[in-house]
N, C-alpha and C. Protein backbone atom coordinates (compact mmCIF):
# COMPACT_ATOMS: atom_id res chain seq x y z
N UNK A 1 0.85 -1.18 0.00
CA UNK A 1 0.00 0.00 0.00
C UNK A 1 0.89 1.24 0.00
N UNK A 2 0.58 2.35 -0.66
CA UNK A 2 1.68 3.30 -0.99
C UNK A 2 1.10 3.92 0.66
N UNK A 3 2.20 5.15 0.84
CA UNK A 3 2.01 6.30 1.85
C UNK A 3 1.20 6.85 1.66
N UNK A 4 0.54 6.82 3.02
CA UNK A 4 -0.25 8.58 2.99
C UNK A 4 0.45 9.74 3.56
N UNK A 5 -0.49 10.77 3.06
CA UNK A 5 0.34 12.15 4.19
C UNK A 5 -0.20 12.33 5.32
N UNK A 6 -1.08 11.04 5.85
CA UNK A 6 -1.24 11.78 7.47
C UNK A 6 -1.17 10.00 7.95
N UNK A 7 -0.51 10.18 8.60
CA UNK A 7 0.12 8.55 9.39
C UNK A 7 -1.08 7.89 10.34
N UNK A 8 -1.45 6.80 9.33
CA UNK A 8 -2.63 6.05 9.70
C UNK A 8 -3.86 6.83 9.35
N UNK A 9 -3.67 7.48 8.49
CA UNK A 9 -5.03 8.25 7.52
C UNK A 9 -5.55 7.36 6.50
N UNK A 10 -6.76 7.69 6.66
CA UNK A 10 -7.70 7.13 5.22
C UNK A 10 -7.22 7.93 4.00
N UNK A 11 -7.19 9.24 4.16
CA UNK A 11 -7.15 10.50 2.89
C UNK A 11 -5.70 10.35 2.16
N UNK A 12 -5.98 10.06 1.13
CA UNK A 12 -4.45 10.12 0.30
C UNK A 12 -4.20 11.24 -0.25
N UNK A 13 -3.16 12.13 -0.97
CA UNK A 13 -3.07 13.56 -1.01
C UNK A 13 -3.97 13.85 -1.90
N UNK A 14 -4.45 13.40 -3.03
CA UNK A 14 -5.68 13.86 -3.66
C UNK A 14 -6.49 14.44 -3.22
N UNK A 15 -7.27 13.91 -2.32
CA UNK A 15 -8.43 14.26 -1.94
C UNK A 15 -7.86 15.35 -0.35
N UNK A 16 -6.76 15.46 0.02
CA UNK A 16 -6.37 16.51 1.04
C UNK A 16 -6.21 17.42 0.35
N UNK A 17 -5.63 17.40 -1.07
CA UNK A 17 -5.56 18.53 -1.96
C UNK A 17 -6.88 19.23 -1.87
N UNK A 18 -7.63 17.89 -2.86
CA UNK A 18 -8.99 18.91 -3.15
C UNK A 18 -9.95 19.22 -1.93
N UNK A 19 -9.78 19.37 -0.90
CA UNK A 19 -10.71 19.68 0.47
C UNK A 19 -9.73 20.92 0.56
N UNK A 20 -8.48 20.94 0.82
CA UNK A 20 -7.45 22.31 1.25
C UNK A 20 -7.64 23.45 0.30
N UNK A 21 -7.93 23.13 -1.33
CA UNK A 21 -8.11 24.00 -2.18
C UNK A 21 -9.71 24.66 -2.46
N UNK A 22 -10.63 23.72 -1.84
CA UNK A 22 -11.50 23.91 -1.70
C UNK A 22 -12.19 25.04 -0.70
N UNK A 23 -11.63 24.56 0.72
CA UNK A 23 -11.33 25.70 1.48
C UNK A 23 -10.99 27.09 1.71
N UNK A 24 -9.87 26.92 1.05
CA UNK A 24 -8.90 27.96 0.89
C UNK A 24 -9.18 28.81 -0.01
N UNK A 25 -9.02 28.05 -1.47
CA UNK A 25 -8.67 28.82 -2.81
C UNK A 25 -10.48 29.06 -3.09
N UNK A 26 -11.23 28.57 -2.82
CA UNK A 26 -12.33 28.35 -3.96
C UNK A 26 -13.72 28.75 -2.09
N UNK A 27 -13.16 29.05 -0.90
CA UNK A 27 -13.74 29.78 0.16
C UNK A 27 -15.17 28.94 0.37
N UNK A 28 -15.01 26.96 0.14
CA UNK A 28 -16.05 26.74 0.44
C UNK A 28 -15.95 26.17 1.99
N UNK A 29 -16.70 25.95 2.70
CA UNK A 29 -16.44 26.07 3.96
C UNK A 29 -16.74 24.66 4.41
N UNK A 30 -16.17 23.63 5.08
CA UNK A 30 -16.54 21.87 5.67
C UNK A 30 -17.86 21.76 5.12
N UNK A 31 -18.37 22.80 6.70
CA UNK A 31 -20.00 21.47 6.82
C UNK A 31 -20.50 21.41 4.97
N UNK A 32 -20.38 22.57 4.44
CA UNK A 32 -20.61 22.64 2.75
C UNK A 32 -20.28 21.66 2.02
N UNK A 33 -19.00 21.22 1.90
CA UNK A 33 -17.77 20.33 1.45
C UNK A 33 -18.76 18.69 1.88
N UNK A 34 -18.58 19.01 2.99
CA UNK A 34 -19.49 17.32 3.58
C UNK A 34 -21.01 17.38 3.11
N UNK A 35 -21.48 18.03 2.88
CA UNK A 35 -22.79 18.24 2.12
C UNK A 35 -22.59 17.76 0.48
N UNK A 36 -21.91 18.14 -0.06
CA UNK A 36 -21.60 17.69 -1.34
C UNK A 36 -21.21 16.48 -1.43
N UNK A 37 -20.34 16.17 -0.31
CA UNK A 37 -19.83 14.57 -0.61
C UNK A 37 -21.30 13.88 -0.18
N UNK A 38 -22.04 14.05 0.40
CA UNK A 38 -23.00 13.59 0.93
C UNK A 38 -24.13 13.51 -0.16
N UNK A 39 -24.35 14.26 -1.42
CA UNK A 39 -25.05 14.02 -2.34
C UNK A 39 -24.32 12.73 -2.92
N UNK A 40 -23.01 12.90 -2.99
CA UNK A 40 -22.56 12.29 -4.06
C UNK A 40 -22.71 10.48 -3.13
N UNK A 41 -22.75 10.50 -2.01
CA UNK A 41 -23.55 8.88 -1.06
C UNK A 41 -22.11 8.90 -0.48
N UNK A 42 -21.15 10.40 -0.27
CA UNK A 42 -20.02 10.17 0.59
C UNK A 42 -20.14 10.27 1.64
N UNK A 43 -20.05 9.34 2.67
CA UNK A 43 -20.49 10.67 4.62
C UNK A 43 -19.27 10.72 4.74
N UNK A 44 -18.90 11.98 5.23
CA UNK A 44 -17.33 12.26 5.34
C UNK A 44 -17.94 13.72 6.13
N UNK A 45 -18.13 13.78 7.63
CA UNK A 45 -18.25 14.50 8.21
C UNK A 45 -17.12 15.52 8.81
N UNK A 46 -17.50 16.80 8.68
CA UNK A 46 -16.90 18.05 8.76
C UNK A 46 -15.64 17.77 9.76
N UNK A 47 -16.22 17.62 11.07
CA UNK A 47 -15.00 17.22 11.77
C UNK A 47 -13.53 16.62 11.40
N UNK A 48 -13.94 15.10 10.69
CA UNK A 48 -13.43 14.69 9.91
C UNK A 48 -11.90 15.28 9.16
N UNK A 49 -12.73 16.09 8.13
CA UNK A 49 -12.08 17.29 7.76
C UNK A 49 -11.22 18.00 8.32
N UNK A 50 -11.44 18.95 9.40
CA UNK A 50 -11.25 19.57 9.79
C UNK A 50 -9.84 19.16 10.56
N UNK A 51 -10.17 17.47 11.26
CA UNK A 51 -9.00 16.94 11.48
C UNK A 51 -7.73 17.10 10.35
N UNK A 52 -8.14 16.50 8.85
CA UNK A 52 -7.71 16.21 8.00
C UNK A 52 -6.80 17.73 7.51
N UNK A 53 -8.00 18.83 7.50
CA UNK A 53 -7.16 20.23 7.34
C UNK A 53 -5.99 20.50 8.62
N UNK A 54 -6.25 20.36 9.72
CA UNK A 54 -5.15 20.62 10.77
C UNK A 54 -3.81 19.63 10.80
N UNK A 55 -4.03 18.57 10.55
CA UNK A 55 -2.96 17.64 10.43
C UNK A 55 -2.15 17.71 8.87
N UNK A 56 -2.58 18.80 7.71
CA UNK A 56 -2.20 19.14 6.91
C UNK A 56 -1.34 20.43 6.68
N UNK A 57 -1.97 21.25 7.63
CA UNK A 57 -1.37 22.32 8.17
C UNK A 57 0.09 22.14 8.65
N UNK A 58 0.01 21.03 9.62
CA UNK A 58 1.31 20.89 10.05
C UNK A 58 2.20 20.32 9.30
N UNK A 59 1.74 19.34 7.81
CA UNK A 59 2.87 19.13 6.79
C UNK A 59 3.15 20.01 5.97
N UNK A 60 2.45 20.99 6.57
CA UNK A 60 2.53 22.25 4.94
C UNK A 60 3.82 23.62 5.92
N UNK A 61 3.71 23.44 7.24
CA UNK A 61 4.38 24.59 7.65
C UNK A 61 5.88 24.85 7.12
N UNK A 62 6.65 23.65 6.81
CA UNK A 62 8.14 23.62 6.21
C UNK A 62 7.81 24.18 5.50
N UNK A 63 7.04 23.64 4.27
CA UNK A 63 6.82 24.78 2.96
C UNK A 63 6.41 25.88 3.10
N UNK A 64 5.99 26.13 3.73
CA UNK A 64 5.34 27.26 4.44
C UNK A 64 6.22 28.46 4.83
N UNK A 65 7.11 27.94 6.20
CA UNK A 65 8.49 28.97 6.26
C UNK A 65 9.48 28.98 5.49
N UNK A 66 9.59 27.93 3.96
CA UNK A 66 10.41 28.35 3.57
C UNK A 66 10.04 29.32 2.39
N UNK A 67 8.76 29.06 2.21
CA UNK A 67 8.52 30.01 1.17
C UNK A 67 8.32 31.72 1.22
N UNK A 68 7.47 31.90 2.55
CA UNK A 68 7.46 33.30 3.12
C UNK A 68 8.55 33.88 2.98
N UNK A 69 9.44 34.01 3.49
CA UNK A 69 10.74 34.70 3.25
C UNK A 69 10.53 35.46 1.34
N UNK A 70 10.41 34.35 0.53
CA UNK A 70 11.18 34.30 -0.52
C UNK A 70 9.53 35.09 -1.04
N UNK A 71 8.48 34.84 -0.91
CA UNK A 71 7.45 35.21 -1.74
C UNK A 71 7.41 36.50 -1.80
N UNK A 72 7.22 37.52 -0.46
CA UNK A 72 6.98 38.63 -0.52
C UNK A 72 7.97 39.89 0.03
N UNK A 73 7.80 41.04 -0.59
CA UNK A 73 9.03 41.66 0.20
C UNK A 73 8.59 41.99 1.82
N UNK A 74 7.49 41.79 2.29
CA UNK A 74 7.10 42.10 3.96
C UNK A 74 7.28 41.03 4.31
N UNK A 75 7.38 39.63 3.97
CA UNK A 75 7.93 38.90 4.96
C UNK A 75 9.41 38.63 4.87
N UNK A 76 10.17 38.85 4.30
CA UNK A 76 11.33 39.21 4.11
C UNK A 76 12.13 40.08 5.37
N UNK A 77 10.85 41.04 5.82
CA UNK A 77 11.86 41.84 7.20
C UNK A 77 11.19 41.03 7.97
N UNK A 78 10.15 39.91 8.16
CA UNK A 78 9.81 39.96 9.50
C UNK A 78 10.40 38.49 9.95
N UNK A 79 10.92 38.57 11.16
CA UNK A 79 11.07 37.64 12.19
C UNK A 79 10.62 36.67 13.13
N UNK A 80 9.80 35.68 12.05
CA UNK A 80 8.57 34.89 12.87
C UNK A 80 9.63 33.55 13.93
N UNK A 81 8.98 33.53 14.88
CA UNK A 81 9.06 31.85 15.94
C UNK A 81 8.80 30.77 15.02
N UNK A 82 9.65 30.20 15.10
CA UNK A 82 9.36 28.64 14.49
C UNK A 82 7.68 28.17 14.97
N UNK A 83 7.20 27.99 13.75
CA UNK A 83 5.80 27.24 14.36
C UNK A 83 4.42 28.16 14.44
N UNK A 84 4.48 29.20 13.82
CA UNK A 84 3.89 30.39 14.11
C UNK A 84 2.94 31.08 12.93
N UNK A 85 3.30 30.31 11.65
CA UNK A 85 2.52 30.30 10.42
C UNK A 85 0.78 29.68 10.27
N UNK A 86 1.05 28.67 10.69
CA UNK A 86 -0.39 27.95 11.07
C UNK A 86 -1.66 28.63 12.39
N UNK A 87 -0.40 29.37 13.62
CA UNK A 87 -1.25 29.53 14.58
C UNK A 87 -1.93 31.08 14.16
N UNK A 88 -0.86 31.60 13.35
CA UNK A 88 -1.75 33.21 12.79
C UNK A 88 -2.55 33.08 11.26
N UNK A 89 -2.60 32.23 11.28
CA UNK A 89 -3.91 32.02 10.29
C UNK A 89 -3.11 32.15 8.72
N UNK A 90 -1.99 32.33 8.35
CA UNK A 90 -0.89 32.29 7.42
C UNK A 90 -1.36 31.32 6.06
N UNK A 91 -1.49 29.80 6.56
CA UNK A 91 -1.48 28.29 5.93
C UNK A 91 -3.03 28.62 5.96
């Protein structure tokens, strides 16, 4: 069985993709998200999710601090704590 990205997860990155981009990029919100899977005869309750978004968060923060620096010129001066991207709403 190949890896997943969350250790002892059902969700393989596909579908963490499309829930994170969903979220994020496209501003649809869980209980919504689980409503749709739920037409489609998915139950995949929000919580669920929500686990699935937070435990994603924390594989995304490396990419995360290493990219800030480099993306914009305001994070460039600033001086964040290790670990600190996820808790200010950043990811």
């Amino acid at each position: 069985m190949p890896s997943r990205p969350i250790e002892r997860g059902r969700p393989g990155p596909g579908l963490l993709a499309h829930v994170l981009v969903s979220k994020y990029a496209d501003h649809l919100p869980l209980y919504r998200q689980s409503q749709i899977y739920g037409r489609d005869g998915v139950e995949l309750d929000r919580s669920t999710m929500a686990d699935w978004v937070g435990k994603s968060t924390a594989l995304l923060e490396p990419l995360a601090a290493g990219l800030l620096p480099v993306s914009s010129p305001f994070w460039r001066n600033t001086n964040w704590p290790s670990g600190t991207c996820a808790a200010s709403g950043v990811i």
